[in-house]
Protein backbone atom coordinates (compact mmCIF):
# COMPACT_ATOMS: atom_id res chain seq x y z
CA UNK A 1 -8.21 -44.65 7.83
CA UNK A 2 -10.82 -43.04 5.73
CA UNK A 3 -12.17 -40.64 8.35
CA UNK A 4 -8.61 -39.70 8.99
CA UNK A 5 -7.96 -38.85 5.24
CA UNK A 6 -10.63 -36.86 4.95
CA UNK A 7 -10.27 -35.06 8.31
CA UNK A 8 -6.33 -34.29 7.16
CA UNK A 9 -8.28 -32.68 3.87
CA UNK A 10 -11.06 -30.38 5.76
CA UNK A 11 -7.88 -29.19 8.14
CA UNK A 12 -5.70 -28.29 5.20
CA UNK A 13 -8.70 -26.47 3.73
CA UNK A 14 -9.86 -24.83 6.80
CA UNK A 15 -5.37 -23.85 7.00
CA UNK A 16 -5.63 -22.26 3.93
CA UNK A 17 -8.90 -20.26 4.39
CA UNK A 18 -7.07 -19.30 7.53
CA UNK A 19 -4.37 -17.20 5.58
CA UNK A 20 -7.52 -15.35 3.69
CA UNK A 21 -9.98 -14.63 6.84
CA UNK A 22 -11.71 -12.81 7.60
CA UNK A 23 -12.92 -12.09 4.21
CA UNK A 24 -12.87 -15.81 3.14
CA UNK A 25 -15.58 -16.24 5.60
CA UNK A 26 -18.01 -14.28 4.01
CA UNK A 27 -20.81 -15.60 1.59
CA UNK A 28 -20.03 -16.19 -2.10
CA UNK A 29 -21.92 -14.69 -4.69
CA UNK A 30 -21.56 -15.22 -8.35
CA UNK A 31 -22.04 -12.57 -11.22
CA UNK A 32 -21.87 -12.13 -14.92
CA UNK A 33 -21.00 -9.15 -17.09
CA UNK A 34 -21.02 -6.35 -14.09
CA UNK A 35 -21.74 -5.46 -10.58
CA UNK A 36 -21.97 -2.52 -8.68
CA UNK A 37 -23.28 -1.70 -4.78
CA UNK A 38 -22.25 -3.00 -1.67
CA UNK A 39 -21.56 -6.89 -1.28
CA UNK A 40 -20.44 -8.54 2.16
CA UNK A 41 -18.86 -11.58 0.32
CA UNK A 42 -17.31 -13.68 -1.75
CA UNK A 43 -17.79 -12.66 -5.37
CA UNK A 44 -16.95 -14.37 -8.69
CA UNK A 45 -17.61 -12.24 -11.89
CA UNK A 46 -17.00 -14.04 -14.89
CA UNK A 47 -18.16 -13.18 -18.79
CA UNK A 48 -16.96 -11.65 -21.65
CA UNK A 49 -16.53 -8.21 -20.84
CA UNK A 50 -16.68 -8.63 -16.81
CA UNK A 51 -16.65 -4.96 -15.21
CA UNK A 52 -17.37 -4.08 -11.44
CA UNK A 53 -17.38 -1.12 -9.86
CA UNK A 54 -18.50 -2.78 -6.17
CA UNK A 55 -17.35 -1.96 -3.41
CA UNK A 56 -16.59 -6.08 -1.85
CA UNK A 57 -16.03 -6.62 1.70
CA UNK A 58 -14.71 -9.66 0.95
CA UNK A 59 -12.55 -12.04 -2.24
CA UNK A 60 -13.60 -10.65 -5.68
CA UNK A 61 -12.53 -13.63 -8.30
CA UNK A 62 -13.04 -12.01 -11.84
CA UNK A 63 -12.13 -13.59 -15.28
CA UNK A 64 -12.84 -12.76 -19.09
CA UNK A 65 -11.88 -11.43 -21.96
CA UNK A 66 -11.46 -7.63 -21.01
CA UNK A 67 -11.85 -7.27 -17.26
CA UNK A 68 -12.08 -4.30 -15.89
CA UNK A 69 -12.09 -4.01 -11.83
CA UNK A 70 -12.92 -0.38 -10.71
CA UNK A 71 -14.55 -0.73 -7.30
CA UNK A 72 -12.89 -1.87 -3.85
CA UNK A 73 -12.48 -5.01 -2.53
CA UNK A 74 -9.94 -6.79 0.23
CA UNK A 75 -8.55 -9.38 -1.96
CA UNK A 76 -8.71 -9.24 -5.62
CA UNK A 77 -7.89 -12.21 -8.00
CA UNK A 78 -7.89 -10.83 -11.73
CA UNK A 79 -7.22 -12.72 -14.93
CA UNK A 80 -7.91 -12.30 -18.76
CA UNK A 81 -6.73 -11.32 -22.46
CA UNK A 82 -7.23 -7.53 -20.75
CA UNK A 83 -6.86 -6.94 -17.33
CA UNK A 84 -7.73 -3.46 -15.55
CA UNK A 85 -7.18 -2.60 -11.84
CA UNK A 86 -8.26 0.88 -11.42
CA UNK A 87 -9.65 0.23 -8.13
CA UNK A 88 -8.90 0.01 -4.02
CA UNK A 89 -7.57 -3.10 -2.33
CA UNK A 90 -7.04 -2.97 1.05
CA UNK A 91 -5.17 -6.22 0.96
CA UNK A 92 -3.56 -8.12 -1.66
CA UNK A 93 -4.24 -8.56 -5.35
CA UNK A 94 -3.44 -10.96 -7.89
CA UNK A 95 -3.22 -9.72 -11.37
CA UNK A 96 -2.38 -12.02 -14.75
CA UNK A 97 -3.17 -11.72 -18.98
CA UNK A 98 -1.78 -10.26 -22.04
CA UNK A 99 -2.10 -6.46 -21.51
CA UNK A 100 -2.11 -5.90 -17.91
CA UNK A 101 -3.02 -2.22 -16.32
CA UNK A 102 -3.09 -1.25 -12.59
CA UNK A 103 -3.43 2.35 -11.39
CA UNK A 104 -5.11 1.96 -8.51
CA UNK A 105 -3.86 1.14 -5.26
CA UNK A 106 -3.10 -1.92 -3.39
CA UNK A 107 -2.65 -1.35 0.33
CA UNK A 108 -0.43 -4.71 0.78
CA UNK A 109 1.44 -6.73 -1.95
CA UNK A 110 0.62 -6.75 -5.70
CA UNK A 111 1.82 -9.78 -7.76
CA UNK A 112 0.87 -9.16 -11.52
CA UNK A 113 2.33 -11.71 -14.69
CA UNK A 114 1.44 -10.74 -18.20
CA UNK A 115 3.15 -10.00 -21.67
CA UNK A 116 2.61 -6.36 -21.16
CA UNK A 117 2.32 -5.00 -17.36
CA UNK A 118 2.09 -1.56 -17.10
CA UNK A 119 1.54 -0.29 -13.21
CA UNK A 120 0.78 3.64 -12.39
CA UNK A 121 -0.56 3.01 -9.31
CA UNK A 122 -0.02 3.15 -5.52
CA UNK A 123 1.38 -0.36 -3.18
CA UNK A 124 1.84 -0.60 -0.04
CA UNK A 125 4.52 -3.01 0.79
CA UNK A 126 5.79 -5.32 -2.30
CA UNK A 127 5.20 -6.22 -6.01
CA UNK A 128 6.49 -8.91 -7.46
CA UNK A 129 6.02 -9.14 -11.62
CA UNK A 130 6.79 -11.03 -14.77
CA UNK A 131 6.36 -10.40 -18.35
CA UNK A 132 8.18 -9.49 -21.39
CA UNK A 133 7.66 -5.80 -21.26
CA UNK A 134 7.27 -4.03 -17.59
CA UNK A 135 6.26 -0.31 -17.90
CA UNK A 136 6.62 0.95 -13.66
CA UNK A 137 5.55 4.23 -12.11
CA UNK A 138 4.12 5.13 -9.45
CA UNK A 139 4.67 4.75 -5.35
CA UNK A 140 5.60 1.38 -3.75
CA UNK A 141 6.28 0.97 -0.11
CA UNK A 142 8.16 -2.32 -0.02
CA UNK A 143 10.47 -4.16 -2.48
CA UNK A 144 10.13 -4.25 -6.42
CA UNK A 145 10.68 -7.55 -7.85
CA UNK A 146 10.66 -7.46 -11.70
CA UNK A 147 11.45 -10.31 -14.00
CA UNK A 148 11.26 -9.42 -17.92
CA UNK A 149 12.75 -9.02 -21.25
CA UNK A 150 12.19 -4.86 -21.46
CA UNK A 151 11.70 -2.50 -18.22
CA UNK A 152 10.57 1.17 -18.41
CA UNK A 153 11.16 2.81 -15.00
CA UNK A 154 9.40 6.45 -14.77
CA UNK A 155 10.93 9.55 -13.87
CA UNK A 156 8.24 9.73 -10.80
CA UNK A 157 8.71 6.02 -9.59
CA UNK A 158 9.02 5.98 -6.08
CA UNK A 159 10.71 2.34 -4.10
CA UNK A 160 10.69 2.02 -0.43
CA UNK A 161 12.51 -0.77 -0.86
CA UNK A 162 15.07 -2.33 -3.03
CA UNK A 163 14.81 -2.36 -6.79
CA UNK A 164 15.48 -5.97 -8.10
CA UNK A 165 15.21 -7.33 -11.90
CA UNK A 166 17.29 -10.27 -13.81
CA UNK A 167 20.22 -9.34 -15.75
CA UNK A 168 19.08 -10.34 -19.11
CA UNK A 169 16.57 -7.50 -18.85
CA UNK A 170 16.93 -4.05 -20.99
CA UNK A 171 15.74 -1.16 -18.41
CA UNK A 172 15.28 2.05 -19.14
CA UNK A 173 14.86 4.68 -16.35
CA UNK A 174 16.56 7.25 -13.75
CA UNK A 175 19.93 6.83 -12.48
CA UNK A 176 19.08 6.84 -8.99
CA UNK A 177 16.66 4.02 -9.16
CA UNK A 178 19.40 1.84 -11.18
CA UNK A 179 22.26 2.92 -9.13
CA UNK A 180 20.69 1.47 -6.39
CA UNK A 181 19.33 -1.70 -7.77
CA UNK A 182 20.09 -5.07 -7.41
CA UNK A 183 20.52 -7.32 -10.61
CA UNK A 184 20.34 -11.37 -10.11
CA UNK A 185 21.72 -13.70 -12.97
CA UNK A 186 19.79 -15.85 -14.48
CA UNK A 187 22.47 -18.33 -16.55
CA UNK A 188 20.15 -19.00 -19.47
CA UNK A 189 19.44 -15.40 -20.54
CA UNK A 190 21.31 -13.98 -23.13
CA UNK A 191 23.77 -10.68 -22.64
CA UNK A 192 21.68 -7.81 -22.29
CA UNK A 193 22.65 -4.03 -21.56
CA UNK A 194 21.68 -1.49 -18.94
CA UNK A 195 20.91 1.75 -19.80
CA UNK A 196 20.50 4.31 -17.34
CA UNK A 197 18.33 6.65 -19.01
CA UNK A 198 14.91 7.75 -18.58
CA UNK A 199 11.99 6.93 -20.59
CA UNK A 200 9.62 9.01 -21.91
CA UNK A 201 6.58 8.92 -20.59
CA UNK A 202 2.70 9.48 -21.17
CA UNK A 203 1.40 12.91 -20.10
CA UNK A 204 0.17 12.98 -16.76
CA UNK A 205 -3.51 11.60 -16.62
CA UNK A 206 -3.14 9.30 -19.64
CA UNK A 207 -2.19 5.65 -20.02
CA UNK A 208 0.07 3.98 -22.53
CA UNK A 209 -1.46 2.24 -25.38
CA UNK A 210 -0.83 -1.23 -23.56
CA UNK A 211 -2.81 -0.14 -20.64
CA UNK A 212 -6.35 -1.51 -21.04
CA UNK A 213 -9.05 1.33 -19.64
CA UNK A 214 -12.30 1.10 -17.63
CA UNK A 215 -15.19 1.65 -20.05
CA UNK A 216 -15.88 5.24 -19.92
CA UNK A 217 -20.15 4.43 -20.03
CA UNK A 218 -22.14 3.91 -16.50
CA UNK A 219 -23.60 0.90 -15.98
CA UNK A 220 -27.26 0.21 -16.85
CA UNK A 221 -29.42 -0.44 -14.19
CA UNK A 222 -32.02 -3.76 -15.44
CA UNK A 223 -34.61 -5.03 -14.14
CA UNK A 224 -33.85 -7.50 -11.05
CA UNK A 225 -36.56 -10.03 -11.44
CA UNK A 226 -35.93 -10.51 -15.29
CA UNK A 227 -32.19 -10.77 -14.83
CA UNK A 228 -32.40 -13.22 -12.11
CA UNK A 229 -34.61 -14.89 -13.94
CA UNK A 230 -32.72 -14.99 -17.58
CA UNK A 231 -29.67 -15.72 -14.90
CA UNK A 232 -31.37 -19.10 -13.94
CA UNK A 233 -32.28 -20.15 -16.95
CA UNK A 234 -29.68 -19.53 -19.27
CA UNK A 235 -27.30 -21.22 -16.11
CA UNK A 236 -29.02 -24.08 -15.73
CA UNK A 237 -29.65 -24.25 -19.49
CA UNK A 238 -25.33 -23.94 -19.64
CA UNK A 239 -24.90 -26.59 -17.20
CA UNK A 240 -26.88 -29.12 -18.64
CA UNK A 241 -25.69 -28.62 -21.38
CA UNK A 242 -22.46 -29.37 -20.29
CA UNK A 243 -23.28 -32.59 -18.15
CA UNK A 244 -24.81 -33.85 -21.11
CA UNK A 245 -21.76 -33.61 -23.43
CA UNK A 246 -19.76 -35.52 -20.83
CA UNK A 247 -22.34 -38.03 -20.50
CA UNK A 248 -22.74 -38.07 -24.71
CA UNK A 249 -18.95 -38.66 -25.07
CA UNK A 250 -17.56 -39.92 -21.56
CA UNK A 251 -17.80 -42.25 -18.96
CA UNK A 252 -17.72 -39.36 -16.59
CA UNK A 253 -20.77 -40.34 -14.79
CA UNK A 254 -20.63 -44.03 -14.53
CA UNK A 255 -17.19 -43.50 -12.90
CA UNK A 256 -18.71 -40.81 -10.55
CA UNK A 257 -21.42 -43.31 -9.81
CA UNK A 258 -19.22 -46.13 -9.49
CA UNK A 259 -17.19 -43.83 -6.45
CA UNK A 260 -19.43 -42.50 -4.54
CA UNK A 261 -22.89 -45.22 -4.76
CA UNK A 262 -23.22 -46.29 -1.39
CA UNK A 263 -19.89 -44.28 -0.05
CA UNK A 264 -19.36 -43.07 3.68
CA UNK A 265 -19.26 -39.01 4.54
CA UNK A 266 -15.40 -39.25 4.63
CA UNK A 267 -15.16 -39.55 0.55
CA UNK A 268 -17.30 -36.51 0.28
CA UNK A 269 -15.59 -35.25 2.64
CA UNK A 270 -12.05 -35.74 1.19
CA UNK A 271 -13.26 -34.73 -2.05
CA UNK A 272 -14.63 -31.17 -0.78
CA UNK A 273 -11.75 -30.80 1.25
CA UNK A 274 -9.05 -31.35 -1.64
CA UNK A 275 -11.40 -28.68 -4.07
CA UNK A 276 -11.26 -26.16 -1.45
CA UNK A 277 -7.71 -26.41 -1.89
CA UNK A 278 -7.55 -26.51 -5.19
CA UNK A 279 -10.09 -23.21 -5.09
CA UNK A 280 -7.19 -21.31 -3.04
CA UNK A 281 -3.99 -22.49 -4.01
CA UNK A 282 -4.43 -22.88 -8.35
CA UNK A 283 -4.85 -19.15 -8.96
CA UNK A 284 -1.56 -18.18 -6.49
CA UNK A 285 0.65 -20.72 -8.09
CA UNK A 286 0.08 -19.63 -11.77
CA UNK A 287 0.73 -16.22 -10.81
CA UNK A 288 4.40 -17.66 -8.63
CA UNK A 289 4.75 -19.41 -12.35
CA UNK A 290 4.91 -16.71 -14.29
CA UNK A 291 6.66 -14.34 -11.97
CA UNK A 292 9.32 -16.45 -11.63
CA UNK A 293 9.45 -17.26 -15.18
CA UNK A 294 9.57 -21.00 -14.71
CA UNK A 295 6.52 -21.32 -17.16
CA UNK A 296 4.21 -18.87 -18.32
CA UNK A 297 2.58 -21.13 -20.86
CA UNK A 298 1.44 -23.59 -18.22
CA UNK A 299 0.57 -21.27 -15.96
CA UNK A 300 -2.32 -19.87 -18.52
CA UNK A 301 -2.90 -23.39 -19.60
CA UNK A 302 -3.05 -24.04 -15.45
CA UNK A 303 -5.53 -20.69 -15.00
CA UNK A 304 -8.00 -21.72 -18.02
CA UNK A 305 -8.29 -25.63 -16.83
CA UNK A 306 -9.01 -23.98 -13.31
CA UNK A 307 -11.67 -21.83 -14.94
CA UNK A 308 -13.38 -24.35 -16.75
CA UNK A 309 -13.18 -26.25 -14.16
CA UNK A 310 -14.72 -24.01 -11.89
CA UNK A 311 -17.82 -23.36 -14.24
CA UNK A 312 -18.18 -26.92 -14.75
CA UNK A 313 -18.06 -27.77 -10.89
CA UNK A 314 -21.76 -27.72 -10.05
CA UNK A 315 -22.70 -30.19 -12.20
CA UNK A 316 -20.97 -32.73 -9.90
CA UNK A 317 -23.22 -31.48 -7.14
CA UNK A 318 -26.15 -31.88 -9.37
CA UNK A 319 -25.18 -35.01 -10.33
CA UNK A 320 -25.19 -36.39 -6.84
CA UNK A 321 -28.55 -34.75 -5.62
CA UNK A 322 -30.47 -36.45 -8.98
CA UNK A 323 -29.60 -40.00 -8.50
CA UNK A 324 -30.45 -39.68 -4.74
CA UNK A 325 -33.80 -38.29 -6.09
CA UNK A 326 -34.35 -40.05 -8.85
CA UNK A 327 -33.67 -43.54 -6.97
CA UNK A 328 -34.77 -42.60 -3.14
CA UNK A 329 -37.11 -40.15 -3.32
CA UNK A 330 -38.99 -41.51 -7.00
CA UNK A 331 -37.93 -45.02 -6.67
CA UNK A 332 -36.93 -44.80 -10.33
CA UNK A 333 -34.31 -47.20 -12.02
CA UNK A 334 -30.80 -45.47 -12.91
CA UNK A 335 -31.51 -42.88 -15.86
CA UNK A 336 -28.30 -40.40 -15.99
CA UNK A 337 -30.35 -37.67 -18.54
CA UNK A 338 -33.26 -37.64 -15.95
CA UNK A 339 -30.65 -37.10 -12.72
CA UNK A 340 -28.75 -34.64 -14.56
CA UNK A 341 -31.60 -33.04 -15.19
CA UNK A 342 -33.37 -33.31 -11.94
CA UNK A 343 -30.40 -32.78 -9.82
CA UNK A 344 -29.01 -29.59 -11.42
CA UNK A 345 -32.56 -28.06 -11.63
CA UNK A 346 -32.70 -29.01 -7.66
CA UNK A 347 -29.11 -27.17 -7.15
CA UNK A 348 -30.28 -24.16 -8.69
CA UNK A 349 -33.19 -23.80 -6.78
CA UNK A 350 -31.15 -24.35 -3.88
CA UNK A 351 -29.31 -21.54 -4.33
CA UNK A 352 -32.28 -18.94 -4.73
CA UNK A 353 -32.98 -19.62 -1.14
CA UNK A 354 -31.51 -16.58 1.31
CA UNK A 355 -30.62 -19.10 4.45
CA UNK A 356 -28.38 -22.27 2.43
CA UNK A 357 -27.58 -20.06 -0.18
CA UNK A 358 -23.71 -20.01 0.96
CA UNK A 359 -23.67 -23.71 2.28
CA UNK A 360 -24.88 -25.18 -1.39
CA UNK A 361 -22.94 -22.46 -3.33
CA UNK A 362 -19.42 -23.65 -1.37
CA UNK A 363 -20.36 -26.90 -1.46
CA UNK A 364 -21.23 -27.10 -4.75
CA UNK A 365 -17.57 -25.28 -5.83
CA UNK A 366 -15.61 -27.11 -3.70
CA UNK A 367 -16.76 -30.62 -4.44
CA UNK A 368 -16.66 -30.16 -8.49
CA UNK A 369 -13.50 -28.98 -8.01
CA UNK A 370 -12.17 -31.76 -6.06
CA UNK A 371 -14.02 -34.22 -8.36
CA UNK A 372 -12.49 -32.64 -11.08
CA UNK A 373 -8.48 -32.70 -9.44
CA UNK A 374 -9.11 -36.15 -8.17
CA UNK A 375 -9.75 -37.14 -12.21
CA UNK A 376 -6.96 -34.99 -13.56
CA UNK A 377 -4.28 -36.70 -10.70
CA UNK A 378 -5.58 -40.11 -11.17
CA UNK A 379 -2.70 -42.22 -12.21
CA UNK A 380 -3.19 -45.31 -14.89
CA UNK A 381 -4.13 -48.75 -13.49
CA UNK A 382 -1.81 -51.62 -13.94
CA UNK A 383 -2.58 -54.03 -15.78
CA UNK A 384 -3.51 -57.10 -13.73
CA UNK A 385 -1.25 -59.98 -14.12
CA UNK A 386 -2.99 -63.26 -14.63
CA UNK A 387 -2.07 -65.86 -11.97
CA UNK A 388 -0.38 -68.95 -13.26
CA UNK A 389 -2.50 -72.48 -13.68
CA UNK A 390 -1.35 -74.92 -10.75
CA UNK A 391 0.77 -77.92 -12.32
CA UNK A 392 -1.15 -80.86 -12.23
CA UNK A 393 0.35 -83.90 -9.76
């Protein structure tokens, strides 16, 4: 029955690959602060300021504060206070913060959430988008789907499709594009009016204030050894850091070795199976969240626990590969600092090497991330019920 669980997990997670390939397939690389060049993979870019102007033949995954995305990539998944999409993607992108910008072009469908969207750019078939204030312009192939409170429409907005947006919306635009839209109800929203009138818009080659903007300086080429090197460090510094708090305040670890001490392949199995799920599915369904407006608070609340969750996976991995060293290979009684310490510093070093590279880095994602949803969706025990004494004859 085990085996079978866990073989119903890997082919759910090899489904939903499935829908990605072929650029799911390719090898994951992780970044902070910026990128640039060629990369034939996977990439996650995450920091403060997070800026690439890449070209990825592959996912790029970037989160921040202000991220700015100015390369090309197949799939892009985009989230922070500031988002920016001022680059290609020949597929589809995801798009969700506060200020949201996107004037580059998306050759499929473009789903973007945020408080203010404002999209100048070029899509190929639909866009589907929520917020409170939508500014559109721009060329779309397919269908517009727009839920919000205020919606600009610009005098050079072009719709292949049909023009939809909820009735409790105020929109602002040509009468063309209104006279042919179509307005759903939505029974909770309060009576709103429809003016068709166009907005005034930016002049042409400038953004509205809500826009956020690629930073205008190049990138500075540094040194590759010394960066890889601070990289290391100052990652595995981060990550011990953060198995040690869990350890200092939590029984994280004692549970984790309670589960899996002495367990078959089909609960690691299960485990990376459900994260790899968790890896694909989170970031789509906060964006469906806030597009549809059922919840745009727990959708960020959703993105950030997936974020922290996803910097926090490879301790998990770590943690594993030090108690099997620290007790197999050195014969050493249980000691959690030493195996944290041991096993993260033997992930890391894992990683540096060009042929497992991609086998420890996906590993490593996928089973902290299933560790992590198998704690979050673990339901309370009940309380066991003492069994009565016998009556004596």
């Amino acid at each position: 029955m085990k085996y079978r669980r866990a073989l119903s997990c890997v082919l759910l997670a090899l489904l939903l690959v499935l829908t990605l390939a072929p650029a799911a397939f390719a090898e994951v690389e992780f970044g902070e602060d910026s990128i640039s060049g060629e990369h034939d993979a996977t990439v996650f870019l995450a920091g403060s300021d997070p800026t690439s102007t890449a070209k990825v033949k592959g996912i790029l995954f970037s989160a921040g504060n202000t991220v700015s995305v100015d390369g090309e990539s197949e799939y892009a998944f985009i989230a922070g206070m500031s988002a920016a999409l001022n680059g290609d993607v020949s597929r589809d992108a995801f798009v969700a913060g506060n200020n949201v910008g996107i004037s580059g072009n998306v050759a499929r469908d473009l789903y973007a959430a945020g408080n203010l969207v404002n999209i100048r750019g070029t899509v190929g078939r639909d866009i589907f988008v929520g917020g409170k204030t939508v500014s559109l312009g721009g060329e779309i192939g397919g269908n517009v789907y727009l839920s919000a409170d205020n919606i600009q429409l610009a005098d050079d907005l072009r719709i292949g499709g049909t023009l939809r947006f909820n009735e409790s919306a105020k929109v602002t635009g040509p009468k063309e594009l209104l006279d042919g839209a179509v307005i759903y109800t939505n029974d909770t929203a309060p009576e709103t009016e429809v003016q068709p009138e166009t907005v005034v818009q930016p002049e042409s080659g400038t953004q509205p204030e809500s826009a956020p903007s690629a930073p205008t300086e190049p990138v500075r080429e540094r040194n590759p050894v010394l960066s890889k090197l601070k990289s290391f460090l100052f990652t595995y510094i981060g990550l011990l850091l953060v198995a040690y708090f869990f350890l200092w305040l939590t029984p994280l670890w004692e549970n984790q070795d309670s589960k899996y001490a002495g367990a078959d392949f089909g609960k690691y199995a299960a485990t990376f199976g459900i994260g790899f799920a968790v890896l694909i599915v989170v970031p789509i369904a906060a964006i469906i969240l806030m597009i549809t407006g059922i919840g745009v608070r727990p959708a960020f609340v959703m993105l950030f626990v997936y974020i922290a969750a996803l910097v926090a996976a490879p301790v998990f991995l770590g943690f594993v590969l030090g108690s099997l060293l620290w007790r197999k290979a050195f014969k050493r009684p249980c000691n959690y600092w030493a195996e944290l310490a041991i096993g993260i510093l033997a992930a890391r070093v894992l990683v540096l090497l060009p042929f497992v590279s991609f086998a420890v880095r996906l590993v490593s994602t996928c089973f902290g991330l299933g560790s992590v949803a198998c704690m979050l969706g673990k339901g309370k025990k009940r309380a066991e019920v003492p069994a009565l004494p016998e009556e004596s004859v």
